[in-house]
C-alpha atoms as a PDB file:
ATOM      1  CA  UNK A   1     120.021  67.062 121.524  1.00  0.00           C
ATOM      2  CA  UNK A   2     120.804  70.011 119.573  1.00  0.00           C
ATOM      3  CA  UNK A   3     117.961  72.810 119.900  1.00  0.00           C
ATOM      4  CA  UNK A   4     118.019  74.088 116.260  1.00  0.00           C
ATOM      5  CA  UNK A   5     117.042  70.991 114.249  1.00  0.00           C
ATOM      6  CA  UNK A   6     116.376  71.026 110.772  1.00  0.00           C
ATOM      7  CA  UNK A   7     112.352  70.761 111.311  1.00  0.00           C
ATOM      8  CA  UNK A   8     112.587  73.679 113.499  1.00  0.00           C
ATOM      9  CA  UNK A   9     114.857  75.802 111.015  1.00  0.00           C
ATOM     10  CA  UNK A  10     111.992  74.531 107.818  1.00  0.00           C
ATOM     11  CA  UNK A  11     109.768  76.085 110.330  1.00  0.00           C
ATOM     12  CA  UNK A  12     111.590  79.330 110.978  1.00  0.00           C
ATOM     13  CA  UNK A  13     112.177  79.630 107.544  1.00  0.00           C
ATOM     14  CA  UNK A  14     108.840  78.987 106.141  1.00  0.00           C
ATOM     15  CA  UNK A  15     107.689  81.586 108.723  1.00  0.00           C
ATOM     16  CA  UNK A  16     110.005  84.070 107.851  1.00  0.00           C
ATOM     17  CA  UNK A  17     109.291  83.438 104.499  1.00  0.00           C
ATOM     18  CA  UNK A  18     105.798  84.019 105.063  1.00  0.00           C
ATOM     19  CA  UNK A  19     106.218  87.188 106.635  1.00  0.00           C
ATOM     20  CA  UNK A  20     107.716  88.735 103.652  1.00  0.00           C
ATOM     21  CA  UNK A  21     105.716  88.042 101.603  1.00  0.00           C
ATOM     22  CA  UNK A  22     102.775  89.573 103.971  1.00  0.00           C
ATOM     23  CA  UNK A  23     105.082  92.684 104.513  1.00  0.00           C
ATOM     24  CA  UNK A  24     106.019  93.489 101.160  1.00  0.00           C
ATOM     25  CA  UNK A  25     102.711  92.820  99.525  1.00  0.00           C
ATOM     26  CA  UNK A  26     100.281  93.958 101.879  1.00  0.00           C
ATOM     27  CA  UNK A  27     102.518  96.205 104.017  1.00  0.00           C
ATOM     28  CA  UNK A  28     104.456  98.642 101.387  1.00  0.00           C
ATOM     29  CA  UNK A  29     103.526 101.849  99.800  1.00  0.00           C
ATOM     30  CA  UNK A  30     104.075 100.755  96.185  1.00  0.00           C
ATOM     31  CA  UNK A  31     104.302 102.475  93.058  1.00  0.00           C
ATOM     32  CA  UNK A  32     105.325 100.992  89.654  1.00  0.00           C
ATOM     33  CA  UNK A  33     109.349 102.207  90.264  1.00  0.00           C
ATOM     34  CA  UNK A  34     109.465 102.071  94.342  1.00  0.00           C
ATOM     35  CA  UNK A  35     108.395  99.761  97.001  1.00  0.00           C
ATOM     36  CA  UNK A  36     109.141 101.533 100.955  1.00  0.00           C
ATOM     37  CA  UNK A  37     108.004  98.640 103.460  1.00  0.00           C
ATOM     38  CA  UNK A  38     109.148  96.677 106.096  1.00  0.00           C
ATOM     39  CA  UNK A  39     109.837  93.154 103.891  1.00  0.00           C
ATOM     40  CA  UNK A  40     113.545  93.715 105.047  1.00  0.00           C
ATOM     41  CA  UNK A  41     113.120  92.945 108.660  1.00  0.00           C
ATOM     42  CA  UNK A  42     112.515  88.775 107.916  1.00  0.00           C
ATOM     43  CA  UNK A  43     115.275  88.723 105.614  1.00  0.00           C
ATOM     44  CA  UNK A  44     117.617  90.730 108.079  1.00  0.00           C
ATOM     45  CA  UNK A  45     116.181  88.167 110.850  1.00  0.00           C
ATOM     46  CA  UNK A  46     117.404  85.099 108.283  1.00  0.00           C
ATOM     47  CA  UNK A  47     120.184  86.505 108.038  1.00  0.00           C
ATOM     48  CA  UNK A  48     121.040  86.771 112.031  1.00  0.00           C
ATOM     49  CA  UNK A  49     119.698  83.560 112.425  1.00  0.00           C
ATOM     50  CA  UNK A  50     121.121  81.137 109.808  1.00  0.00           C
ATOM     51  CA  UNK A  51     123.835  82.696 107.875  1.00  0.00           C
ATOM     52  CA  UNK A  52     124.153  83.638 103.913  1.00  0.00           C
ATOM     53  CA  UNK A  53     123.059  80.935 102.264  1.00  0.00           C
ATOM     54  CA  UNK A  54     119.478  80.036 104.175  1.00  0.00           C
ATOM     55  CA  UNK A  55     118.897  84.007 104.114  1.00  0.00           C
ATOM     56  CA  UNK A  56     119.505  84.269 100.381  1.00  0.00           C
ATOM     57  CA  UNK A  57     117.902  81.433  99.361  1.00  0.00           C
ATOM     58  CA  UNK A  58     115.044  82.153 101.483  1.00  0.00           C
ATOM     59  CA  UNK A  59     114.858  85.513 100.023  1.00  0.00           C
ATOM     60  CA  UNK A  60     114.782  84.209  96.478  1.00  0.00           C
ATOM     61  CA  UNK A  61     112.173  81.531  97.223  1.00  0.00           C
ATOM     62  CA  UNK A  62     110.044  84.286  98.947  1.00  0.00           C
ATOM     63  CA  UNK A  63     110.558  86.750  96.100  1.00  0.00           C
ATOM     64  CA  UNK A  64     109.130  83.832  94.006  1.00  0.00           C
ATOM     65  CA  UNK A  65     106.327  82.825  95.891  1.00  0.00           C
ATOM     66  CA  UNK A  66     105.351  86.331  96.627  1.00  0.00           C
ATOM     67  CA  UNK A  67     105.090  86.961  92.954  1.00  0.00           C
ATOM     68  CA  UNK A  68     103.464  83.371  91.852  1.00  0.00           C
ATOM     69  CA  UNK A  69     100.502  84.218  94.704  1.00  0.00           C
ATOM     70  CA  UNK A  70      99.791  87.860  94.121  1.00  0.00           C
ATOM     71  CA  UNK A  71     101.741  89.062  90.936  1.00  0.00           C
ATOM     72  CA  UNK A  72     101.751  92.931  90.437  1.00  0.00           C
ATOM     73  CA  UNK A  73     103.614  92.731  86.716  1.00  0.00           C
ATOM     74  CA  UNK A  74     105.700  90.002  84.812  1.00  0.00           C
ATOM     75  CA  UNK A  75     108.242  88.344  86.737  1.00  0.00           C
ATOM     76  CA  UNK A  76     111.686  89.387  86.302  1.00  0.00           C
ATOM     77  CA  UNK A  77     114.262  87.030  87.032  1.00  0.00           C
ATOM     78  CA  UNK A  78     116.691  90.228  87.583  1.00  0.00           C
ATOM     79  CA  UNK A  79     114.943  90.926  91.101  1.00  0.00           C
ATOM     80  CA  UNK A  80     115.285  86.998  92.391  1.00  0.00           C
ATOM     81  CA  UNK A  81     118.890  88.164  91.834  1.00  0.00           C
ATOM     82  CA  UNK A  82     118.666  90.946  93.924  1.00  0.00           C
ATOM     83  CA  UNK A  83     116.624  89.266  96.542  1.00  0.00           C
ATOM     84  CA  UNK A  84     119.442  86.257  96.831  1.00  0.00           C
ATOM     85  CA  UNK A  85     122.425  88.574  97.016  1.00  0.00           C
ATOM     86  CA  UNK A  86     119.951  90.517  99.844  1.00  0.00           C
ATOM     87  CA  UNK A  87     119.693  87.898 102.186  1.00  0.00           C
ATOM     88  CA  UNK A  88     123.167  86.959 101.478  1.00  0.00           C
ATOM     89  CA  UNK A  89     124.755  90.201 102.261  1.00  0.00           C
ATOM     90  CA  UNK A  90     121.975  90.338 105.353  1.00  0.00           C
ATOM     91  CA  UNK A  91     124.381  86.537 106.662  1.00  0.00           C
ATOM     92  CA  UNK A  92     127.845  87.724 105.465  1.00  0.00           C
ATOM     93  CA  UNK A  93     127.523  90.902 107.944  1.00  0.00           C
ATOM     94  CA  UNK A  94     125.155  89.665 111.065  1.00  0.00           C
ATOM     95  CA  UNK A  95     125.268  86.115 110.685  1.00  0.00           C
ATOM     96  CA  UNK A  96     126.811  85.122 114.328  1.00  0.00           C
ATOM     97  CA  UNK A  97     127.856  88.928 115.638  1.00  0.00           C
ATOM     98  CA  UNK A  98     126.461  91.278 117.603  1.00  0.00           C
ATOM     99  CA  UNK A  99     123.636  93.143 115.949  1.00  0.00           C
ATOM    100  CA  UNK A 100     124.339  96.502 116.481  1.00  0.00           C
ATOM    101  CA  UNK A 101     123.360  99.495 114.046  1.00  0.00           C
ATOM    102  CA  UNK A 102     127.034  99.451 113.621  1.00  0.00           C
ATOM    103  CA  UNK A 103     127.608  96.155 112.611  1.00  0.00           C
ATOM    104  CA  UNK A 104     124.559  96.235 110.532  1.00  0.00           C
ATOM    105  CA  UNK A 105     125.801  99.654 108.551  1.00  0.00           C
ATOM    106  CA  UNK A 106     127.649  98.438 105.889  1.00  0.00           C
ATOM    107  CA  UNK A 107     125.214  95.574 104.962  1.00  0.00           C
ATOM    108  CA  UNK A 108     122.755  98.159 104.956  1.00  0.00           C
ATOM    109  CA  UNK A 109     124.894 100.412 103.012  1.00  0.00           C
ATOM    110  CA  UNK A 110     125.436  97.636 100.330  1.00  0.00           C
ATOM    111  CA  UNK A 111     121.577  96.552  99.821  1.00  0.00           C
ATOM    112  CA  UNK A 112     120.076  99.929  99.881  1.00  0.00           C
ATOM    113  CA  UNK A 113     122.826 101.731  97.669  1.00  0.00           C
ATOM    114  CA  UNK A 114     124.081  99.024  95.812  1.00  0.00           C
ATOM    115  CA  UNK A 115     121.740  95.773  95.134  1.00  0.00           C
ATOM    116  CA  UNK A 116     118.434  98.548  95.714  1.00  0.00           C
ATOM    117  CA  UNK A 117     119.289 101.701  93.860  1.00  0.00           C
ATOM    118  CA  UNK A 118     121.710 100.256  91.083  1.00  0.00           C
ATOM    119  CA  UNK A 119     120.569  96.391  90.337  1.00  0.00           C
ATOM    120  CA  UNK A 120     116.879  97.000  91.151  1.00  0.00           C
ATOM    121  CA  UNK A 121     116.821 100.757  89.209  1.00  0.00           C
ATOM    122  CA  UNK A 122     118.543  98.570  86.156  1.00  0.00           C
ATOM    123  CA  UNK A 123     115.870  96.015  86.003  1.00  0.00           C
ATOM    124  CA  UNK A 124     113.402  98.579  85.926  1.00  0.00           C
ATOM    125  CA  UNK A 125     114.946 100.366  82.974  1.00  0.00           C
ATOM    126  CA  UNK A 126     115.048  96.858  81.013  1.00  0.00           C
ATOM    127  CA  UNK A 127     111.610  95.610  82.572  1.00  0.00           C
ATOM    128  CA  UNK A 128     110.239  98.829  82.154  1.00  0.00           C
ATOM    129  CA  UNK A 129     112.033 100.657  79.002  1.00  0.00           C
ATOM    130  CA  UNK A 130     112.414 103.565  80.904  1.00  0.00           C
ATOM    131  CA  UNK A 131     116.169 104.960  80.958  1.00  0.00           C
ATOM    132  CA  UNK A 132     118.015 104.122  84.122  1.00  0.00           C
ATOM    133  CA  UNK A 133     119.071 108.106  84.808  1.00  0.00           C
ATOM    134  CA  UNK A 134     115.288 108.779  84.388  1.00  0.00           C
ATOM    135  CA  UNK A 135     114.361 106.192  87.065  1.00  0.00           C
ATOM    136  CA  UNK A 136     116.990 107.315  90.132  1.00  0.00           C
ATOM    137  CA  UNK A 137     115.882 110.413  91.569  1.00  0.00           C
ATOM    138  CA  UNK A 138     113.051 108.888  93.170  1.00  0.00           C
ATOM    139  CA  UNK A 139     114.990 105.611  94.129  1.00  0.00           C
ATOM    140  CA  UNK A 140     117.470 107.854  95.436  1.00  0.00           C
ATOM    141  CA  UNK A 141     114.973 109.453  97.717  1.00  0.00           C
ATOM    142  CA  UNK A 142     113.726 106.047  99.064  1.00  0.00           C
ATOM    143  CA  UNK A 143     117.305 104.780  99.398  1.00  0.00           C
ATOM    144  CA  UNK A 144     118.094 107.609 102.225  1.00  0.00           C
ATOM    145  CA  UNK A 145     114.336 107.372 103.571  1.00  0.00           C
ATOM    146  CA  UNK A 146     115.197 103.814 104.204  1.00  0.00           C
ATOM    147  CA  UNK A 147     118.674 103.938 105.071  1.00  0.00           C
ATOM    148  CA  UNK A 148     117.324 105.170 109.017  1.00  0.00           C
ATOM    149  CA  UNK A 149     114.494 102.950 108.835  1.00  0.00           C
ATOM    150  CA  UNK A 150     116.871  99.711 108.644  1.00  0.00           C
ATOM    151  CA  UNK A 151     119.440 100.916 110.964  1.00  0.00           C
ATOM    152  CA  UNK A 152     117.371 101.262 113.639  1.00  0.00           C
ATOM    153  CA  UNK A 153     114.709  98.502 113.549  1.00  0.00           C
ATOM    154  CA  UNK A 154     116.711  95.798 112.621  1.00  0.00           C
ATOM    155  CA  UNK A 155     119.000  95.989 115.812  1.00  0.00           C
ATOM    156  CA  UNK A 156     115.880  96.882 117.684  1.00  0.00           C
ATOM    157  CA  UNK A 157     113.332  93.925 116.259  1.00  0.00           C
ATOM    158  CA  UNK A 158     116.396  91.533 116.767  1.00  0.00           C
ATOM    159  CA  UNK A 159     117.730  92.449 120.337  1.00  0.00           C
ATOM    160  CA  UNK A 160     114.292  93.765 121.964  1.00  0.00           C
ATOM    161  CA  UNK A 161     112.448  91.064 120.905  1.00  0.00           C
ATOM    162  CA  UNK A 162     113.277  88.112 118.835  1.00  0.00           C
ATOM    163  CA  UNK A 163     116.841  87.784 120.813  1.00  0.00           C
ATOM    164  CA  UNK A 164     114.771  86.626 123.764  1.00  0.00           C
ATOM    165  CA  UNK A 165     112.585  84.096 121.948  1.00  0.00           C
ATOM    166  CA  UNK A 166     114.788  80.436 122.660  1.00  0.00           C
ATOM    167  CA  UNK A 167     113.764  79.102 119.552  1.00  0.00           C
ATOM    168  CA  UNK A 168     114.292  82.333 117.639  1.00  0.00           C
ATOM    169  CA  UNK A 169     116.998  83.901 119.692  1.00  0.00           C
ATOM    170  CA  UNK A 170     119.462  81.232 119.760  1.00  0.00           C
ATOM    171  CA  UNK A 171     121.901  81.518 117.060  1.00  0.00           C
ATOM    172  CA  UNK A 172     123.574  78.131 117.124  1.00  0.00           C
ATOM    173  CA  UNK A 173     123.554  76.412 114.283  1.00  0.00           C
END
């Protein structure tokens, strides 16, 4: 019988799910143009575990939740974007490889730089009003702040811990 069923991935998932939307509402120093938290490390651990697709569309369904249950503004559809192609890029990079800071770099790289500062930093200037140069030199800021942060605890949440949990750690799908 195969060990990852699809009950146990709905459960994985919903967990995961969950747990970002715990992390980045309750767990985050937010202000109305940043958010620095830990919401990354479930949609990293989606990503590991089942690929692109599952992690992105997890990512999307949690960015939706998170905002139905405790809004903080108007929902954007701009930021479900962002939150797909995050849990997408997340698959693409550690889906089935070893998860190493190096292997995790250029996903990193991507979401922090490109999908974080750019995408996110241009919904906020359309959500907002507020012109996009105006809005990056305190994205930029959180960009390398969290640019350590990821690199380190992703590889170190995954292998330390979650790598040793059978129904979490194994990566057959």
């Amino acid at each position: 019988m195969e060990k990852n069923t699809t009950t146990s991935r709905l459960v994985i998932m919903a967990f995961l799910i969950a747990l970002e939307i715990i992390l980045t509402r309750f767990c985050s120093i937010n202000t109305p143009i940043l958010r620095i938290g830990f919401g990354f490390l479930p949609i990293a651990i989606m990503g590991i575990k089942f690929g692109p697709w599952w992690a992105g569309m997890g990512y999307a369904v949690g960015d939706i939740l998170g905002m139905l249950i405790f809004p903080t503004g108007a929902y954007f559809p701009g930021f479900t974007l962002t939150a797909f192609l995050t849990g997408m890029v997340y698959g693409l990079f550690l889906y089935r490889k070893p998860v190493t800071w190096k292997r995790g770099l250029p996903a990193v790289i991507i979401i922090i730089f490109g999908l974080n500062l750019f995408l996110d930093t241009l919904w906020l200037s359309i959500l907002m009003g507020n012109g996009f140069i105006a809005l990056l030199p305190a994205r930029i800021i959180k960009c390398f702040v969290m640019l350590p942060i990821q690199l380190i605890l992703i590889p170190l949440v995954w292998n330390l811990v979650l790598a040793r949990i059978p129904v979490i750690g194994n990566t057959t799908s």
